[in-house]
PDBML (XML) file of the C-alpha atoms, coordinates in Angstrom:
<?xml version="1.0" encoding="UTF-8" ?>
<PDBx:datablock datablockName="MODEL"
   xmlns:PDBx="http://pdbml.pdb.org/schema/pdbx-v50.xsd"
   xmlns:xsi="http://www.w3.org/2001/XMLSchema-instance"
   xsi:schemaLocation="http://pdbml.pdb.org/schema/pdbx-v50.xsd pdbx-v50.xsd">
   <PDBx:atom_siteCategory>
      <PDBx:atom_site id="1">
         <PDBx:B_iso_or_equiv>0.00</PDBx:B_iso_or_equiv>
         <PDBx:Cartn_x>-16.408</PDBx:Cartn_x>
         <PDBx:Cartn_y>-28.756</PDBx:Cartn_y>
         <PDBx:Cartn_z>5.281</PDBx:Cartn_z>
         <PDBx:auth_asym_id>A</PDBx:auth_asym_id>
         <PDBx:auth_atom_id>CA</PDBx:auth_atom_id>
         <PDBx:auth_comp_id>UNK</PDBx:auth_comp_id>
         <PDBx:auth_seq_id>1</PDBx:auth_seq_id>
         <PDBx:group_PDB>ATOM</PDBx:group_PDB>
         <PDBx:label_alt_id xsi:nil="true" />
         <PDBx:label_asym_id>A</PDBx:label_asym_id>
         <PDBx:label_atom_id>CA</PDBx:label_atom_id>
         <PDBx:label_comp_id>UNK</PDBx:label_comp_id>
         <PDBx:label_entity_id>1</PDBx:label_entity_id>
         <PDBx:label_seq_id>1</PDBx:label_seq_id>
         <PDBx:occupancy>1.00</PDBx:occupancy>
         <PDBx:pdbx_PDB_model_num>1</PDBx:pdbx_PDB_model_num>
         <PDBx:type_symbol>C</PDBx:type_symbol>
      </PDBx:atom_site>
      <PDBx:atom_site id="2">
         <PDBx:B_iso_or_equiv>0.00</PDBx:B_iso_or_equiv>
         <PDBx:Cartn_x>-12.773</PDBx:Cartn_x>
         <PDBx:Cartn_y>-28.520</PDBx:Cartn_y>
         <PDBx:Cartn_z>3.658</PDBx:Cartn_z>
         <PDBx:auth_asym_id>A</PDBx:auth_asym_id>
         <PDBx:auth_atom_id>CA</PDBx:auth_atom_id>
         <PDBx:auth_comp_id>UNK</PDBx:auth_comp_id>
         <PDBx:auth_seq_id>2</PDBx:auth_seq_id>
         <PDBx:group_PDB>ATOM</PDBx:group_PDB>
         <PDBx:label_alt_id xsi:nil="true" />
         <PDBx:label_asym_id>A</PDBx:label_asym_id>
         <PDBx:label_atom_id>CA</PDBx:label_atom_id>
         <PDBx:label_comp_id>UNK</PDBx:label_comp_id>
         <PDBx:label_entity_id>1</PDBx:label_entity_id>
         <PDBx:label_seq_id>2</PDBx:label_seq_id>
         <PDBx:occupancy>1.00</PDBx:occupancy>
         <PDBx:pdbx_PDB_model_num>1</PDBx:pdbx_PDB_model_num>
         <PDBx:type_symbol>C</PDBx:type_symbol>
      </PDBx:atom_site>
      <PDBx:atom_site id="3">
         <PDBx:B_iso_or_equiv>0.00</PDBx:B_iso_or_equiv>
         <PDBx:Cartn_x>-12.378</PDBx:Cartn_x>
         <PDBx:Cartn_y>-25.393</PDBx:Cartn_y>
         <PDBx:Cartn_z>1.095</PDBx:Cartn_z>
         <PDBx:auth_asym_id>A</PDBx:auth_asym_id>
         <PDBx:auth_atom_id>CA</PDBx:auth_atom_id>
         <PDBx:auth_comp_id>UNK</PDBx:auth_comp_id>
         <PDBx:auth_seq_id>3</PDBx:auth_seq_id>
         <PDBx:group_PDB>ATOM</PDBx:group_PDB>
         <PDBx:label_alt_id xsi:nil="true" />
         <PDBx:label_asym_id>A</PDBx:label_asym_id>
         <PDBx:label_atom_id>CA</PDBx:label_atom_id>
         <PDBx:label_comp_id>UNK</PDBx:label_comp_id>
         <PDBx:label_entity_id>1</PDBx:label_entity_id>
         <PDBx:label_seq_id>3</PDBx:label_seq_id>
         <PDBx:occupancy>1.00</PDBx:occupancy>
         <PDBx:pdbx_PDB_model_num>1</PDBx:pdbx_PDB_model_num>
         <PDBx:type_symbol>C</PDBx:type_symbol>
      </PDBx:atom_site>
      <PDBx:atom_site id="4">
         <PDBx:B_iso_or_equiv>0.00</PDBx:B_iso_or_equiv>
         <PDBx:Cartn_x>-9.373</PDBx:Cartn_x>
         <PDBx:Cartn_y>-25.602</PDBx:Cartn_y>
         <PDBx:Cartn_z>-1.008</PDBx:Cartn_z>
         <PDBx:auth_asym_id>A</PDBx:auth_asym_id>
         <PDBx:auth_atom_id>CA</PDBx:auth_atom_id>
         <PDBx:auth_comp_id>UNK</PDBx:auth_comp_id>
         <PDBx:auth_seq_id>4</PDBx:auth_seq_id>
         <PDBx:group_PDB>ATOM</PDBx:group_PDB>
         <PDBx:label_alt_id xsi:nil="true" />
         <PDBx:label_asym_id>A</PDBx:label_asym_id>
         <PDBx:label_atom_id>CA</PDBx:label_atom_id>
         <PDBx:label_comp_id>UNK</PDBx:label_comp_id>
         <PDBx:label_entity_id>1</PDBx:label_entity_id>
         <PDBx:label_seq_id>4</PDBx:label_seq_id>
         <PDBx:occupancy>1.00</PDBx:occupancy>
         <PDBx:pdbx_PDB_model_num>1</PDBx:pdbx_PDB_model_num>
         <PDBx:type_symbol>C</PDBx:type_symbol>
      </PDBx:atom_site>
      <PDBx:atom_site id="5">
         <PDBx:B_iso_or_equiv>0.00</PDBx:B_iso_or_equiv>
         <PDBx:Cartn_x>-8.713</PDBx:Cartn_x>
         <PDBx:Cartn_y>-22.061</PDBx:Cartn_y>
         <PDBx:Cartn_z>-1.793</PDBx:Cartn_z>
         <PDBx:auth_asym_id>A</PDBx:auth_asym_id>
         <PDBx:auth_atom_id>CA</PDBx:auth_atom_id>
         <PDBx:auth_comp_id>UNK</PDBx:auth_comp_id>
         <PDBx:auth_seq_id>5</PDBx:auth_seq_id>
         <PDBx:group_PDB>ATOM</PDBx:group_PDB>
         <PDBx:label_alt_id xsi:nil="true" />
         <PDBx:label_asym_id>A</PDBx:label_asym_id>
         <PDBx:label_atom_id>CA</PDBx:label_atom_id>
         <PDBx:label_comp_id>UNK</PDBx:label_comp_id>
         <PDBx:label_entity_id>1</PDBx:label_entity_id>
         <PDBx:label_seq_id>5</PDBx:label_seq_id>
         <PDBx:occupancy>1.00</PDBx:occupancy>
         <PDBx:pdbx_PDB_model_num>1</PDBx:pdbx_PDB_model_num>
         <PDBx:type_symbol>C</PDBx:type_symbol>
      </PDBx:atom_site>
      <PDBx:atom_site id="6">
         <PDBx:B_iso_or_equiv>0.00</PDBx:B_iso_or_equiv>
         <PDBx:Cartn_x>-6.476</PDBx:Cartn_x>
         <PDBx:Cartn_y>-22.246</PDBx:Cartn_y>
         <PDBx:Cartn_z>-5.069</PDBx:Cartn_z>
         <PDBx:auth_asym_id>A</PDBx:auth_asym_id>
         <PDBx:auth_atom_id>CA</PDBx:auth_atom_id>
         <PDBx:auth_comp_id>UNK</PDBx:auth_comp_id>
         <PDBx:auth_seq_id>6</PDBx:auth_seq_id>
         <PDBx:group_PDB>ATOM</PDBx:group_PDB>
         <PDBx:label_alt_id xsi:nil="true" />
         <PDBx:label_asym_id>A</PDBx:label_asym_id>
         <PDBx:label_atom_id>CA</PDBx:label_atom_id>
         <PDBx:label_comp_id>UNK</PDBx:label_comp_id>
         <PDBx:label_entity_id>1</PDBx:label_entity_id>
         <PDBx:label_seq_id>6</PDBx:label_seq_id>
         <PDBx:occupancy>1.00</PDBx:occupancy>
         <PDBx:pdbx_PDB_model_num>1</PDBx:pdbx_PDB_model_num>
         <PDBx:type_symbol>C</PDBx:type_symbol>
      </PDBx:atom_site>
      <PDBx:atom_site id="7">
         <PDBx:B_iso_or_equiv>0.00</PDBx:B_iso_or_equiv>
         <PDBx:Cartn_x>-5.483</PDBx:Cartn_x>
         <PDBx:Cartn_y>-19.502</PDBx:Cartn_y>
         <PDBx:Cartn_z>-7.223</PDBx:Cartn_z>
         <PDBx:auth_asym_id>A</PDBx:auth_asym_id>
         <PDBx:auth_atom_id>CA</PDBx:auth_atom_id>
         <PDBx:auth_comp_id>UNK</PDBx:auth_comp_id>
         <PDBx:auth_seq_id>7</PDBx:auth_seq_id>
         <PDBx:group_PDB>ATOM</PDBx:group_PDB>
         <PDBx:label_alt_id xsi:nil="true" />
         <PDBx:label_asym_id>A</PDBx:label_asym_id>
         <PDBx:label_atom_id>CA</PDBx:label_atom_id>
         <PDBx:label_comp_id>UNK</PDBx:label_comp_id>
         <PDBx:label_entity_id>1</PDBx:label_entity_id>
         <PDBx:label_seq_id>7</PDBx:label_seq_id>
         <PDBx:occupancy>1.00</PDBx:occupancy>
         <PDBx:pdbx_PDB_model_num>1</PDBx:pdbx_PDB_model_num>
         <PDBx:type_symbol>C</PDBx:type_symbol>
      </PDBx:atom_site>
      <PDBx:atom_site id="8">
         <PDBx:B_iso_or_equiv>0.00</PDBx:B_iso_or_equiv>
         <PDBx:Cartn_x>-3.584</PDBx:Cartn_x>
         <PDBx:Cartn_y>-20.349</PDBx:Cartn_y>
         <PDBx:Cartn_z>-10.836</PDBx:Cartn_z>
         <PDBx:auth_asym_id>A</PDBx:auth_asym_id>
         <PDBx:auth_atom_id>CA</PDBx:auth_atom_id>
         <PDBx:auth_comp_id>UNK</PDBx:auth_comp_id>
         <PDBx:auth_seq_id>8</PDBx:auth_seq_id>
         <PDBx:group_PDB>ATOM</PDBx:group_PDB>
         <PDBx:label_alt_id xsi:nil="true" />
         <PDBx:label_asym_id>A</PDBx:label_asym_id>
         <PDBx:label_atom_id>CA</PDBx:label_atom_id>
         <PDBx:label_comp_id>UNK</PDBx:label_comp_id>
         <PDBx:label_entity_id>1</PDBx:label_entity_id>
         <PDBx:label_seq_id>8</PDBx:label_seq_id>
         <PDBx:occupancy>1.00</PDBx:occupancy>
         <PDBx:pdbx_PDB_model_num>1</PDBx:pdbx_PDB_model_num>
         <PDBx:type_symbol>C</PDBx:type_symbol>
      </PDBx:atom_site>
      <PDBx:atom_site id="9">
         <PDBx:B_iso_or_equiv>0.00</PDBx:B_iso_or_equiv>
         <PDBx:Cartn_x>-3.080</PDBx:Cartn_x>
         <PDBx:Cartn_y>-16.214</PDBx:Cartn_y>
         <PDBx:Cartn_z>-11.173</PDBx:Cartn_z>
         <PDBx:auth_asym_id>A</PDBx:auth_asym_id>
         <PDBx:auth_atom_id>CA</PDBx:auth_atom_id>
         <PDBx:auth_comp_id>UNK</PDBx:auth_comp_id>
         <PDBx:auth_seq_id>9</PDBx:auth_seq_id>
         <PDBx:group_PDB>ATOM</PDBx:group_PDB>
         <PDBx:label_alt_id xsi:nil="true" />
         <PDBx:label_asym_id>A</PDBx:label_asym_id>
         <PDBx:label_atom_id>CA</PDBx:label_atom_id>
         <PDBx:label_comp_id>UNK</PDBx:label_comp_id>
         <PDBx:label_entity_id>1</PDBx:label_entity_id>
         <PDBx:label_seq_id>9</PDBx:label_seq_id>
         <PDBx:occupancy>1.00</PDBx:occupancy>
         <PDBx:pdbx_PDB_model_num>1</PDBx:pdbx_PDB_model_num>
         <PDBx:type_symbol>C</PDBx:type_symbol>
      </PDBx:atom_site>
      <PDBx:atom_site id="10">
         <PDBx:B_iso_or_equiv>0.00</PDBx:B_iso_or_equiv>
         <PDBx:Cartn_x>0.249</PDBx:Cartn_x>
         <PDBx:Cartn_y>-14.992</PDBx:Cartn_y>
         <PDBx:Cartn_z>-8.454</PDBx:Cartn_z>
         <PDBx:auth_asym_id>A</PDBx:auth_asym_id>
         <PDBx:auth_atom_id>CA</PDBx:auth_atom_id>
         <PDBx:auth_comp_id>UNK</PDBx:auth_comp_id>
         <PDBx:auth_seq_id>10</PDBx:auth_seq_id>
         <PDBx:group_PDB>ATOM</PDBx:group_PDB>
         <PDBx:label_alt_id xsi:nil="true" />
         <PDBx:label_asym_id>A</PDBx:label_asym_id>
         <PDBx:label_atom_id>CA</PDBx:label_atom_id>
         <PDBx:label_comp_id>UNK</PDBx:label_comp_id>
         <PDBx:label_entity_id>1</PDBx:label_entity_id>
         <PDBx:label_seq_id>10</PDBx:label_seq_id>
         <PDBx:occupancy>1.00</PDBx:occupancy>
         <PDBx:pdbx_PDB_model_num>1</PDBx:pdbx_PDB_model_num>
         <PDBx:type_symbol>C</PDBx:type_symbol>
      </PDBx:atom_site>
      <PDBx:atom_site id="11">
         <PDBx:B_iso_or_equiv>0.00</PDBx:B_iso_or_equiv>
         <PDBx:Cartn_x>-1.428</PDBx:Cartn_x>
         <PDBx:Cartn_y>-11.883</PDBx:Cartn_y>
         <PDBx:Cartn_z>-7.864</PDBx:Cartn_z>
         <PDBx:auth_asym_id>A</PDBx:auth_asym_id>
         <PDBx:auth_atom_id>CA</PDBx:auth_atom_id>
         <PDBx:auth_comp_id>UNK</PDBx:auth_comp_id>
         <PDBx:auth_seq_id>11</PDBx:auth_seq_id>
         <PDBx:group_PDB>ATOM</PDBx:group_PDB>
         <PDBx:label_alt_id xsi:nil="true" />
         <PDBx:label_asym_id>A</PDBx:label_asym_id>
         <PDBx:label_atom_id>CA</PDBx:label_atom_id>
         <PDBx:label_comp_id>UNK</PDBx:label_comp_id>
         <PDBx:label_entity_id>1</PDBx:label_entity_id>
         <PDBx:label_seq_id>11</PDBx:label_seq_id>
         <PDBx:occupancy>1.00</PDBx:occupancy>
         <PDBx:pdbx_PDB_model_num>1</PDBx:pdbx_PDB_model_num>
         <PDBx:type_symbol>C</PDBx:type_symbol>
      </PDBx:atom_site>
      <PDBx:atom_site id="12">
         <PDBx:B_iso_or_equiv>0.00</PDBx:B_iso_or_equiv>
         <PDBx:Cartn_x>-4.860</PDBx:Cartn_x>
         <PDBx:Cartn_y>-13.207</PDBx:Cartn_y>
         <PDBx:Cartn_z>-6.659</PDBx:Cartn_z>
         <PDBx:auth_asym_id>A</PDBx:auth_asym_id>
         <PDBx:auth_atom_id>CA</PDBx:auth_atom_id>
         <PDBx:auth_comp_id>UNK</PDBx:auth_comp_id>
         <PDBx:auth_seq_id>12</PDBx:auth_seq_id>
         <PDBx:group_PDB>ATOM</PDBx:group_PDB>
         <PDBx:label_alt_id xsi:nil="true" />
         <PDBx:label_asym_id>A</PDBx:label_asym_id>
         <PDBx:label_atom_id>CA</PDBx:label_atom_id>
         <PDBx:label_comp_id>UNK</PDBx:label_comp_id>
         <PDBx:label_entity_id>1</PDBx:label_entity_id>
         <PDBx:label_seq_id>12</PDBx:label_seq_id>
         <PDBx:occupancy>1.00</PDBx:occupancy>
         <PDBx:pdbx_PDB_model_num>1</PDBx:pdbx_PDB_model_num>
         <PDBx:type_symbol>C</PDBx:type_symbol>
      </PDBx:atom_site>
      <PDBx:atom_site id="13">
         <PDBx:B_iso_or_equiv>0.00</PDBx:B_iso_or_equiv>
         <PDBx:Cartn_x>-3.129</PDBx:Cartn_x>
         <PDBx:Cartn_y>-16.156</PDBx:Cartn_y>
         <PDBx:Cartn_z>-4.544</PDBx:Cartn_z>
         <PDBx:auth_asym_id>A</PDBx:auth_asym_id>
         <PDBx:auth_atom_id>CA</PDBx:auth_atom_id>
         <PDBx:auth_comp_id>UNK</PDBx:auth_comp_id>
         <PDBx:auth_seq_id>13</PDBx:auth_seq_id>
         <PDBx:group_PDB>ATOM</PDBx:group_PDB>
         <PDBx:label_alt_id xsi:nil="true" />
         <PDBx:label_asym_id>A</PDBx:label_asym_id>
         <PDBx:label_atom_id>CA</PDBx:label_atom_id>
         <PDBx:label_comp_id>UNK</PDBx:label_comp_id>
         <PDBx:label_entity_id>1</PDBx:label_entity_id>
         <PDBx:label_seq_id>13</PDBx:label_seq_id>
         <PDBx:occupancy>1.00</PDBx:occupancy>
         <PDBx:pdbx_PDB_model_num>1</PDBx:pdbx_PDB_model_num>
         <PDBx:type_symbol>C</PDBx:type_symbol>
      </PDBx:atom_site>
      <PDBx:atom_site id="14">
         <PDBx:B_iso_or_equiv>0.00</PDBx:B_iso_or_equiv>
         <PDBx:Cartn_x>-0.819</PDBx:Cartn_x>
         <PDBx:Cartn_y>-13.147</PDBx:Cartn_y>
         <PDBx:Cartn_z>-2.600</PDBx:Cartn_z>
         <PDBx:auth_asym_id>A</PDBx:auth_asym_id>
         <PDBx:auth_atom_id>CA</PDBx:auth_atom_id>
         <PDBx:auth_comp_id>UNK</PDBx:auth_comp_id>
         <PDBx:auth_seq_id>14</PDBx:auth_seq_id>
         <PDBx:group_PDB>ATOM</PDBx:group_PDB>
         <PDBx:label_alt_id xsi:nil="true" />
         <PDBx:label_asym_id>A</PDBx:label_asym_id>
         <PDBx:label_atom_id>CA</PDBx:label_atom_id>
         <PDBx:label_comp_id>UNK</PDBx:label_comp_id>
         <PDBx:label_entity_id>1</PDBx:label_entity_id>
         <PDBx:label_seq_id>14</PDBx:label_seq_id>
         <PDBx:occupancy>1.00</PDBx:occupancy>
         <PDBx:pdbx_PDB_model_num>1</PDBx:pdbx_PDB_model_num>
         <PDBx:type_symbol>C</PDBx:type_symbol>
      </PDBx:atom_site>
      <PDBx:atom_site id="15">
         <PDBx:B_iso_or_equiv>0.00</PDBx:B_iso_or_equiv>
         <PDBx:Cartn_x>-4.264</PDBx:Cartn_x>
         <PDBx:Cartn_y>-11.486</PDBx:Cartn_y>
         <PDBx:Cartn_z>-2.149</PDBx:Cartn_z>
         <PDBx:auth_asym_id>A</PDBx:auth_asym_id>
         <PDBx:auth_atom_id>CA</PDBx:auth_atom_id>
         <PDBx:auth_comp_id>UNK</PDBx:auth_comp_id>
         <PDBx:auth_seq_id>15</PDBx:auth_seq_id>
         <PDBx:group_PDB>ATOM</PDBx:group_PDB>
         <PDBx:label_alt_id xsi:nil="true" />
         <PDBx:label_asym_id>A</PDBx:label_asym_id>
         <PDBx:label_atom_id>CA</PDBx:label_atom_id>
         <PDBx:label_comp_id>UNK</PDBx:label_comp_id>
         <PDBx:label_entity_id>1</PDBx:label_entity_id>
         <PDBx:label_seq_id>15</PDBx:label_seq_id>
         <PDBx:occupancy>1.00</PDBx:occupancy>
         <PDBx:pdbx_PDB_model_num>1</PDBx:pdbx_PDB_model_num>
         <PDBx:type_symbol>C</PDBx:type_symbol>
      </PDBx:atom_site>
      <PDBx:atom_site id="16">
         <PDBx:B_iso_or_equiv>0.00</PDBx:B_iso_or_equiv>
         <PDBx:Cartn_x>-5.484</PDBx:Cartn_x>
         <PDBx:Cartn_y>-14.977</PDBx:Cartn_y>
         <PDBx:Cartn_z>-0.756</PDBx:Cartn_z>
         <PDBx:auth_asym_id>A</PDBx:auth_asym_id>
         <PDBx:auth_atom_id>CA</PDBx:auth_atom_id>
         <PDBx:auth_comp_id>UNK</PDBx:auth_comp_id>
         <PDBx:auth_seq_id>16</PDBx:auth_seq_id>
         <PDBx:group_PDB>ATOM</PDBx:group_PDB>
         <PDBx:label_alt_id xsi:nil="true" />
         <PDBx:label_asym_id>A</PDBx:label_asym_id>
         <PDBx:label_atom_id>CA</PDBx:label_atom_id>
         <PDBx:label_comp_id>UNK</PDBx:label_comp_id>
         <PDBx:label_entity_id>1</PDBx:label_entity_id>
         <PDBx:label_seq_id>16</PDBx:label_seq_id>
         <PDBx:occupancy>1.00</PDBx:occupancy>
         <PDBx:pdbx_PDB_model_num>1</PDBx:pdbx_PDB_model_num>
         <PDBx:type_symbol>C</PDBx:type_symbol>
      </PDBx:atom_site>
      <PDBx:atom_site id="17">
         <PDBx:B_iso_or_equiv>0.00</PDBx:B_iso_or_equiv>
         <PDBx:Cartn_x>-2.574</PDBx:Cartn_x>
         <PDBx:Cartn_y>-14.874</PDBx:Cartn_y>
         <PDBx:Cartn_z>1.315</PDBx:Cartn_z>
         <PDBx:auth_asym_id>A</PDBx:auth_asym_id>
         <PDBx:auth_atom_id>CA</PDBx:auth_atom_id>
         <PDBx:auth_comp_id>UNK</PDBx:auth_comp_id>
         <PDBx:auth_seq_id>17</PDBx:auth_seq_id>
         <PDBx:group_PDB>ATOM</PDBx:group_PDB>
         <PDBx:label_alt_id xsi:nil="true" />
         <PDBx:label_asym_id>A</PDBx:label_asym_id>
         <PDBx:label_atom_id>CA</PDBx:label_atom_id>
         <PDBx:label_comp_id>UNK</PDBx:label_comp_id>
         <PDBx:label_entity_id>1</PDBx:label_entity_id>
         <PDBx:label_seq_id>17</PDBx:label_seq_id>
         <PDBx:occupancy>1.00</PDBx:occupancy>
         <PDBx:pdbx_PDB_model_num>1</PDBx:pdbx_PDB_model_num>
         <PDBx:type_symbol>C</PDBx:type_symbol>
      </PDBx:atom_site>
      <PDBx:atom_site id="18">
         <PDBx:B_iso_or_equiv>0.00</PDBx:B_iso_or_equiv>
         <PDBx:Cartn_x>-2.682</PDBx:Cartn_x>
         <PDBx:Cartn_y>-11.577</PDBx:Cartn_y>
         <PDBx:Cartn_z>2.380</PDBx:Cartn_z>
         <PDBx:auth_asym_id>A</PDBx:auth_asym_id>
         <PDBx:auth_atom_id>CA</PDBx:auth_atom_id>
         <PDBx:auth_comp_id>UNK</PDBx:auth_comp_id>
         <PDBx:auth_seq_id>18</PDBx:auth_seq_id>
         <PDBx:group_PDB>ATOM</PDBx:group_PDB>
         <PDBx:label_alt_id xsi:nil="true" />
         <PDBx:label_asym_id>A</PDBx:label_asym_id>
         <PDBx:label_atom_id>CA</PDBx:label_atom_id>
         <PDBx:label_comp_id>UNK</PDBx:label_comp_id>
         <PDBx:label_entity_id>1</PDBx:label_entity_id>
         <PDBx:label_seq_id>18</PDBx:label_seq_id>
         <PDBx:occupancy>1.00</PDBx:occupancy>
         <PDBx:pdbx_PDB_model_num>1</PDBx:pdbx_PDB_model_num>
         <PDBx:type_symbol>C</PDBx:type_symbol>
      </PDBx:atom_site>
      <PDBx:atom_site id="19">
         <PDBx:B_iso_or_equiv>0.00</PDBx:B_iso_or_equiv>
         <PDBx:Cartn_x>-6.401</PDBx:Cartn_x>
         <PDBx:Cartn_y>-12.001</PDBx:Cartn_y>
         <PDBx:Cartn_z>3.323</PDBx:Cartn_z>
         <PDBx:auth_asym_id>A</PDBx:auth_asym_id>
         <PDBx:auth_atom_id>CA</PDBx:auth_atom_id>
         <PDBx:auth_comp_id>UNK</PDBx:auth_comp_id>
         <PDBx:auth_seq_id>19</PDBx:auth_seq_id>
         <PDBx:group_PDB>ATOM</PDBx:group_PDB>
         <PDBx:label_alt_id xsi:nil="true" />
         <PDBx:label_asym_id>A</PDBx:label_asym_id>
         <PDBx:label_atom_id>CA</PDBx:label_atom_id>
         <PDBx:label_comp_id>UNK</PDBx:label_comp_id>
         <PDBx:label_entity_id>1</PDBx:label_entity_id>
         <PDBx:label_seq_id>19</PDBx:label_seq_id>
         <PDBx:occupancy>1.00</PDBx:occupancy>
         <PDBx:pdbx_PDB_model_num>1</PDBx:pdbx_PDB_model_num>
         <PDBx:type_symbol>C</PDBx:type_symbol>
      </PDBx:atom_site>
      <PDBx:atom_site id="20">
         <PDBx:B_iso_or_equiv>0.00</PDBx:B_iso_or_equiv>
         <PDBx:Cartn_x>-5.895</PDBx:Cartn_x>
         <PDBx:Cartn_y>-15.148</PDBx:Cartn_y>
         <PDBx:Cartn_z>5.384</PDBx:Cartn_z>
         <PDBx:auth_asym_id>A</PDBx:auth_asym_id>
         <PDBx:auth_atom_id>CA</PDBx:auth_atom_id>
         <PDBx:auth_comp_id>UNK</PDBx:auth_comp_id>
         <PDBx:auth_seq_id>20</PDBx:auth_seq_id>
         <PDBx:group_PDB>ATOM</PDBx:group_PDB>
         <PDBx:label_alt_id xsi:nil="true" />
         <PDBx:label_asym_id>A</PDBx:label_asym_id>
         <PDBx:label_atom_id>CA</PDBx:label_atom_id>
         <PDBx:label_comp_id>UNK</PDBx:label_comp_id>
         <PDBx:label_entity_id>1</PDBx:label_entity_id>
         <PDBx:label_seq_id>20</PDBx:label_seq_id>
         <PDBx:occupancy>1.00</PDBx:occupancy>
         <PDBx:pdbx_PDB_model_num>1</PDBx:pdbx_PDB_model_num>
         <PDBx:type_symbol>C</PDBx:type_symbol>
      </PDBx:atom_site>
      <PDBx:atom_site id="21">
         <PDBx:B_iso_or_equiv>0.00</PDBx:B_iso_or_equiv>
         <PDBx:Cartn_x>-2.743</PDBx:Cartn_x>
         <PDBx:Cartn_y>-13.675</PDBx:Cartn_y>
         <PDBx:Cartn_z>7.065</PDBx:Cartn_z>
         <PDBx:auth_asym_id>A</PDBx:auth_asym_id>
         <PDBx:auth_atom_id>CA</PDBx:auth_atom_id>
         <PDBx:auth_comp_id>UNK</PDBx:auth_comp_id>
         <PDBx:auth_seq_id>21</PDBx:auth_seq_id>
         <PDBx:group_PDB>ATOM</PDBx:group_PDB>
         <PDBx:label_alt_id xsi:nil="true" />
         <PDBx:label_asym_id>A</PDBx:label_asym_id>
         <PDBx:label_atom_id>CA</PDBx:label_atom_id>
         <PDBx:label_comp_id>UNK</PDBx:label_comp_id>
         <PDBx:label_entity_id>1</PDBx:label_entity_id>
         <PDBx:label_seq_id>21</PDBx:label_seq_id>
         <PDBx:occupancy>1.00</PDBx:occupancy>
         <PDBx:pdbx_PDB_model_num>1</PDBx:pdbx_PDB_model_num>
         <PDBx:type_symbol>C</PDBx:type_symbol>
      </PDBx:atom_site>
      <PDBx:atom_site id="22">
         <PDBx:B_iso_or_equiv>0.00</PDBx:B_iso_or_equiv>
         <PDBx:Cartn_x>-4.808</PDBx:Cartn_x>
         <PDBx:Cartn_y>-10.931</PDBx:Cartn_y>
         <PDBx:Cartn_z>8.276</PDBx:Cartn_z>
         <PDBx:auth_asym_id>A</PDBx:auth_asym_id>
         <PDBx:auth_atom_id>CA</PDBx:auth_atom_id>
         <PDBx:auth_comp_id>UNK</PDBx:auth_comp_id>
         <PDBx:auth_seq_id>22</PDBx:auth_seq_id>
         <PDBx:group_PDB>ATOM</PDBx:group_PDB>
         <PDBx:label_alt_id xsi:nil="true" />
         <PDBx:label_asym_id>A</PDBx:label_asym_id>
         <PDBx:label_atom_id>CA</PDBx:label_atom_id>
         <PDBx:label_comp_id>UNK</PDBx:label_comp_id>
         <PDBx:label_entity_id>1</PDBx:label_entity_id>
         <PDBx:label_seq_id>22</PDBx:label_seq_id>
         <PDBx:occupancy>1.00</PDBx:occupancy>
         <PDBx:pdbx_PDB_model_num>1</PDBx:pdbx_PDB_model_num>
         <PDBx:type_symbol>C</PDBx:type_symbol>
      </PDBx:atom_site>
      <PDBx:atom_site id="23">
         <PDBx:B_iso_or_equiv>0.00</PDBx:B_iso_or_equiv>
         <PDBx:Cartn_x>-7.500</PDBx:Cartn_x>
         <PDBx:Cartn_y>-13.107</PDBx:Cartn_y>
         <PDBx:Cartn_z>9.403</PDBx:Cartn_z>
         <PDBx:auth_asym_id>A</PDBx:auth_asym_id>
         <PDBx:auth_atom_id>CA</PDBx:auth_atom_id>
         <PDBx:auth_comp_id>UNK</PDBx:auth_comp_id>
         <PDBx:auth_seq_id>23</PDBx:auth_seq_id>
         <PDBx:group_PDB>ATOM</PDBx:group_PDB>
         <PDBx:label_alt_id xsi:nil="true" />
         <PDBx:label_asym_id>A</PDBx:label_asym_id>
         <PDBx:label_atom_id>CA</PDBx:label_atom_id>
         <PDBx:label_comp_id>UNK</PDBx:label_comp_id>
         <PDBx:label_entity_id>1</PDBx:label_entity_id>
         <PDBx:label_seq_id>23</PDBx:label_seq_id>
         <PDBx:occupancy>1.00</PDBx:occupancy>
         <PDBx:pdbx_PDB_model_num>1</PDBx:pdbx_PDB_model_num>
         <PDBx:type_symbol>C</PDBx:type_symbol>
      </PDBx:atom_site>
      <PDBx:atom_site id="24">
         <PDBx:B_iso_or_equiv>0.00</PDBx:B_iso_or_equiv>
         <PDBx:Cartn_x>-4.903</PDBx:Cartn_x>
         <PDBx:Cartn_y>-15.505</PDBx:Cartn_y>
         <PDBx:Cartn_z>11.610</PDBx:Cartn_z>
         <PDBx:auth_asym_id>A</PDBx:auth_asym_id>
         <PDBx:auth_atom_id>CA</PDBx:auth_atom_id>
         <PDBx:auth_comp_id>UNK</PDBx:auth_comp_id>
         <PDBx:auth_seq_id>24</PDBx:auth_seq_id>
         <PDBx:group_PDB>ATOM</PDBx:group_PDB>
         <PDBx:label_alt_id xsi:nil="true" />
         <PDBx:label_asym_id>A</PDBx:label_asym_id>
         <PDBx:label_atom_id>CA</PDBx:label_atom_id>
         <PDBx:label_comp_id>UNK</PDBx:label_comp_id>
         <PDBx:label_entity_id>1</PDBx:label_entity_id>
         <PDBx:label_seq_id>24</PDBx:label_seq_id>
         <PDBx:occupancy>1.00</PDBx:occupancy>
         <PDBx:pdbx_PDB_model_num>1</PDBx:pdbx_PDB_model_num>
         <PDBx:type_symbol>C</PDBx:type_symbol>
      </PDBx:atom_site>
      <PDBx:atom_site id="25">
         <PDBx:B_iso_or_equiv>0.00</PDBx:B_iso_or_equiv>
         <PDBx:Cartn_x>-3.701</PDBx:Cartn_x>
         <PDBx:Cartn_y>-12.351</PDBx:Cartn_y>
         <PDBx:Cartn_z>13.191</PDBx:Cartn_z>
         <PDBx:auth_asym_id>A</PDBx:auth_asym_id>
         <PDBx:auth_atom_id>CA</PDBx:auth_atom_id>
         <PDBx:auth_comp_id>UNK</PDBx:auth_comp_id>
         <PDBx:auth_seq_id>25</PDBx:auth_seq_id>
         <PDBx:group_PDB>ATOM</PDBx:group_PDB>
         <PDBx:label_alt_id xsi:nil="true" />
         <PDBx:label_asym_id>A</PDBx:label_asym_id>
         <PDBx:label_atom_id>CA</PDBx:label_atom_id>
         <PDBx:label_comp_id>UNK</PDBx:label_comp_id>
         <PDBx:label_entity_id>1</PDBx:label_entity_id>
         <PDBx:label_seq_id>25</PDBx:label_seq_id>
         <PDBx:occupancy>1.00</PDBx:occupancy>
         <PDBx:pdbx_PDB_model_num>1</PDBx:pdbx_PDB_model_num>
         <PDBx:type_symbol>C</PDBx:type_symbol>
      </PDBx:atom_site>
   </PDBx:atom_siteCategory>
</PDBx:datablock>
């Protein structure tokens, strides 16, 4: 199943970011 994780708001998509970072580490 393919999410598309989009966020129109900079500070949510650098928490997106910052979430999946964390996760691939």
């Amino acid at each position: 199943e393919t999410v598309v994780l989009r966020k129109a708001n900079p500070l949510a998509a650098i928490k997106v970011g910052v979430k999946k970072t964390y996760y691939f580490v």
